[in-house]
N, C-alpha and C. Protein backbone atom coordinates (compact mmCIF):
# COMPACT_ATOMS: atom_id res chain seq x y z
N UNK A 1 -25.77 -132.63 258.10
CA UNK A 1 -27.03 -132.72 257.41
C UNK A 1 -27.35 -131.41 256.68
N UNK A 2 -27.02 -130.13 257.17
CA UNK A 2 -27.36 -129.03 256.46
C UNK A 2 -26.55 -128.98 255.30
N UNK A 3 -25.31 -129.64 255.04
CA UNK A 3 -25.11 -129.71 253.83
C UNK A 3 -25.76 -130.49 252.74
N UNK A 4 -26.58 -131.30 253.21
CA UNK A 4 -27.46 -131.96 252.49
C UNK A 4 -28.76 -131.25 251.79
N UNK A 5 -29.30 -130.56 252.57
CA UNK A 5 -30.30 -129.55 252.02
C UNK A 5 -29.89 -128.59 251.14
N UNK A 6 -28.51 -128.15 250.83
CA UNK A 6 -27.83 -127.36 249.49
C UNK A 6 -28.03 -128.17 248.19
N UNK A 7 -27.76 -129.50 248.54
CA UNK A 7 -27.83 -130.08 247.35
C UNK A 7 -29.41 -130.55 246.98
N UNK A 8 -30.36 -129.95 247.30
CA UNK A 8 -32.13 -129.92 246.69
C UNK A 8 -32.01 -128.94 246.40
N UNK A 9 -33.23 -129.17 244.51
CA UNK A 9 -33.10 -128.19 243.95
C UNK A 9 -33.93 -126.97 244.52
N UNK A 10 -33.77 -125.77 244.17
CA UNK A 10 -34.14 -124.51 245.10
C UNK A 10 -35.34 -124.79 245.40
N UNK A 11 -36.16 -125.12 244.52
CA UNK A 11 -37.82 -125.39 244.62
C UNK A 11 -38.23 -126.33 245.57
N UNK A 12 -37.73 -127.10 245.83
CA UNK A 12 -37.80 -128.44 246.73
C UNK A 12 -37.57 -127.87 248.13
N UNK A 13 -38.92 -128.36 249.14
CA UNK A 13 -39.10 -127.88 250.04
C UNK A 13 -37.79 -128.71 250.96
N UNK A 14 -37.33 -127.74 251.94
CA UNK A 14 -36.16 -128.41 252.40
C UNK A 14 -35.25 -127.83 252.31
N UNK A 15 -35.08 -126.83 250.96
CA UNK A 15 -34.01 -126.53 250.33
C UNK A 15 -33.25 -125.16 250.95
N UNK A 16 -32.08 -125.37 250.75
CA UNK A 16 -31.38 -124.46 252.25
C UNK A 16 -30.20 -123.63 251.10
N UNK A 17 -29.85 -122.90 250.98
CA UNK A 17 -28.79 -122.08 250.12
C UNK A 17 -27.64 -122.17 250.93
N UNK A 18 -26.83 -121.37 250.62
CA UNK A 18 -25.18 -121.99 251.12
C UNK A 18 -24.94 -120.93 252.35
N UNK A 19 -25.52 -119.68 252.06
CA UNK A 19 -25.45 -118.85 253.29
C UNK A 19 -26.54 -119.33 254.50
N UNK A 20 -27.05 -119.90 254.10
CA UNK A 20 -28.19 -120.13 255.60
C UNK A 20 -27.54 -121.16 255.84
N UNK A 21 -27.30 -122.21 254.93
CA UNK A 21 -26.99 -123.46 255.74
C UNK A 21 -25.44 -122.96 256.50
N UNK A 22 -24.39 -122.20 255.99
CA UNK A 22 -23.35 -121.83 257.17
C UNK A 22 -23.63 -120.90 258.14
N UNK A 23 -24.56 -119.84 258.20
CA UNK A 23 -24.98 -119.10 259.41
C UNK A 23 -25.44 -120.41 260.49
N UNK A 24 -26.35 -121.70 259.68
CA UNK A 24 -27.27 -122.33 260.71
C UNK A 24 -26.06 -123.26 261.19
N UNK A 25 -25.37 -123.56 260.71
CA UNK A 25 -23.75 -124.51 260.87
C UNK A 25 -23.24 -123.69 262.03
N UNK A 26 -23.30 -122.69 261.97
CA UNK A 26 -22.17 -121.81 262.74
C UNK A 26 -22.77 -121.60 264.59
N UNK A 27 -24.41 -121.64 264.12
CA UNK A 27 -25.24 -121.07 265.08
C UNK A 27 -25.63 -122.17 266.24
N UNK A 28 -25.97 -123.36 265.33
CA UNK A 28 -26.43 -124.48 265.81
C UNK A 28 -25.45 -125.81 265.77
N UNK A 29 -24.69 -126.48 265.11
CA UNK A 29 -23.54 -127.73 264.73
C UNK A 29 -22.70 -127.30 265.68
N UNK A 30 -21.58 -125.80 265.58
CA UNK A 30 -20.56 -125.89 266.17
C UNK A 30 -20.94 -126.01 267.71
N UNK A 31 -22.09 -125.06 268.42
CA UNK A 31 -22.65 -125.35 269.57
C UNK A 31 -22.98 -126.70 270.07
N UNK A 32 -23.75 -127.43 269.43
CA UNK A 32 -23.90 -128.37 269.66
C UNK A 32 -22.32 -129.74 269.68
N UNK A 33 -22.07 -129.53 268.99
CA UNK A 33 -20.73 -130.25 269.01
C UNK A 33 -19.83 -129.80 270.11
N UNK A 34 -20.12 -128.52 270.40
CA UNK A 34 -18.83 -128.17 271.80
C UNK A 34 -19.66 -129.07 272.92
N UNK A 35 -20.94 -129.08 273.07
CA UNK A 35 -21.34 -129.53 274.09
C UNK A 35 -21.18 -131.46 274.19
N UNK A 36 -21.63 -131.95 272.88
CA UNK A 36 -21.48 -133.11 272.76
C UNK A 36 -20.32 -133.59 272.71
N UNK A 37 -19.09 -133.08 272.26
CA UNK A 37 -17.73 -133.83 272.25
C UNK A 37 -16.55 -133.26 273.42
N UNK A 38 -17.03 -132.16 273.83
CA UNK A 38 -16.31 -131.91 274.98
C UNK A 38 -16.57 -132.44 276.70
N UNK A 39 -15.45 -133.23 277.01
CA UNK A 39 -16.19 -133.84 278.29
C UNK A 39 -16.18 -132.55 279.03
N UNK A 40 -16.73 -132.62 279.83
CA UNK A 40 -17.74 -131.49 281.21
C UNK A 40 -18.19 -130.04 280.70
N UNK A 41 -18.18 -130.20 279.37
CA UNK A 41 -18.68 -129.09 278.83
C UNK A 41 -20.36 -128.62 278.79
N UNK A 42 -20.91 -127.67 279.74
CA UNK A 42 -22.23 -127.31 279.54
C UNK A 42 -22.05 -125.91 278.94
N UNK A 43 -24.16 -125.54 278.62
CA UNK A 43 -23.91 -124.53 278.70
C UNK A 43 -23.65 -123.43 279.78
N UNK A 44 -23.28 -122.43 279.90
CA UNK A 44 -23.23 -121.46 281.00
C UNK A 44 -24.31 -120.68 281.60
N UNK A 45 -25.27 -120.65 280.91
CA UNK A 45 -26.40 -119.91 281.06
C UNK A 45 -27.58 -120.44 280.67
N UNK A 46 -28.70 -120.08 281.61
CA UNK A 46 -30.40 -120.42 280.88
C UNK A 46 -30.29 -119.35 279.34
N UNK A 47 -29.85 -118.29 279.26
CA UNK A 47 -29.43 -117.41 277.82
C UNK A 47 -28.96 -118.17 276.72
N UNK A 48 -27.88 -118.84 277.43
CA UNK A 48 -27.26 -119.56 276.33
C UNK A 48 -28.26 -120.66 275.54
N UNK A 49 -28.91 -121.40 276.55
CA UNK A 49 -29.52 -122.45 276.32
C UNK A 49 -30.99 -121.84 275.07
N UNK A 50 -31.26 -120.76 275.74
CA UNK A 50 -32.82 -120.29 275.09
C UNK A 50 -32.03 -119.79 273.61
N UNK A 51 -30.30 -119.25 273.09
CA UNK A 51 -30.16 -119.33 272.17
C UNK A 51 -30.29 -120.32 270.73
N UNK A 52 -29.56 -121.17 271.40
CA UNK A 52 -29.42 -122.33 270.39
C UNK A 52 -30.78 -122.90 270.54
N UNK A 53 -31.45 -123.15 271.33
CA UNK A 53 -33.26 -123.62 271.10
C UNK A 53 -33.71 -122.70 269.75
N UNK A 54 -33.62 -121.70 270.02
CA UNK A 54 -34.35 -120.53 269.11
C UNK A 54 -33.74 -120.66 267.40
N UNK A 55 -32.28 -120.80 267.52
CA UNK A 55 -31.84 -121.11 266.18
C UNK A 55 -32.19 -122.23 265.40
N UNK A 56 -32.67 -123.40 266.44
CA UNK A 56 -33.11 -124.66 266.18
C UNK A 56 -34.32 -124.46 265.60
N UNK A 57 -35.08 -123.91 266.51
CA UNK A 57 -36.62 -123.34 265.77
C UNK A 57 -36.64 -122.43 264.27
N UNK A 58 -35.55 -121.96 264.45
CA UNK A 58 -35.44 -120.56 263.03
C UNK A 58 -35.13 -121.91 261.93
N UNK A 59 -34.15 -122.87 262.19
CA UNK A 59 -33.37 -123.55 260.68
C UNK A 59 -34.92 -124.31 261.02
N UNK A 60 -35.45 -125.32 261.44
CA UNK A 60 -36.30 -125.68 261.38
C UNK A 60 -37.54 -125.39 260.49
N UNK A 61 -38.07 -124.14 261.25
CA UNK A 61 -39.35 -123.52 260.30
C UNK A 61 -38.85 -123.05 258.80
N UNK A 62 -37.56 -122.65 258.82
CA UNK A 62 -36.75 -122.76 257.15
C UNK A 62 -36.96 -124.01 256.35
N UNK A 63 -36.84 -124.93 256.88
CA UNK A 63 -36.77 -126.40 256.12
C UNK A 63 -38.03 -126.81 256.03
N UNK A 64 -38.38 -126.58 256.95
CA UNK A 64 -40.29 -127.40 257.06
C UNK A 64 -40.62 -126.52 256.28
């Protein structure tokens, strides 16, 4: 989906540039995907967990 927000034009609320949307890819997708497609894969830590929440909140308040 964050590649979807590259393609709105800059002005258009939503609109995500190519470096945020791969920092937020990198921060939030690949995490989330280790957890969702790997069987018995959690996270390791309450740290870990309060990370990716927080990045969720950062791309979030970016888009909104």
């Amino acid at each position: 989906m964050l590649h979807q927000l590259r393609a709105l034009p800059p002005a258009t609320r939503g609109y995500l540039d190519h470096s945020g949307a791969v920092a937020f890819s990198a921060s939030i997708a690949h995490s989330r995907n280790k957890y969702a497609h790997t069987a018995g894969s959690f996270p390791s830590s309450t740290q870990e967990v309060d990370k990716l929440v927080s990045e969720v909140h950062a791309c979030m308040s970016v888009i909104l």
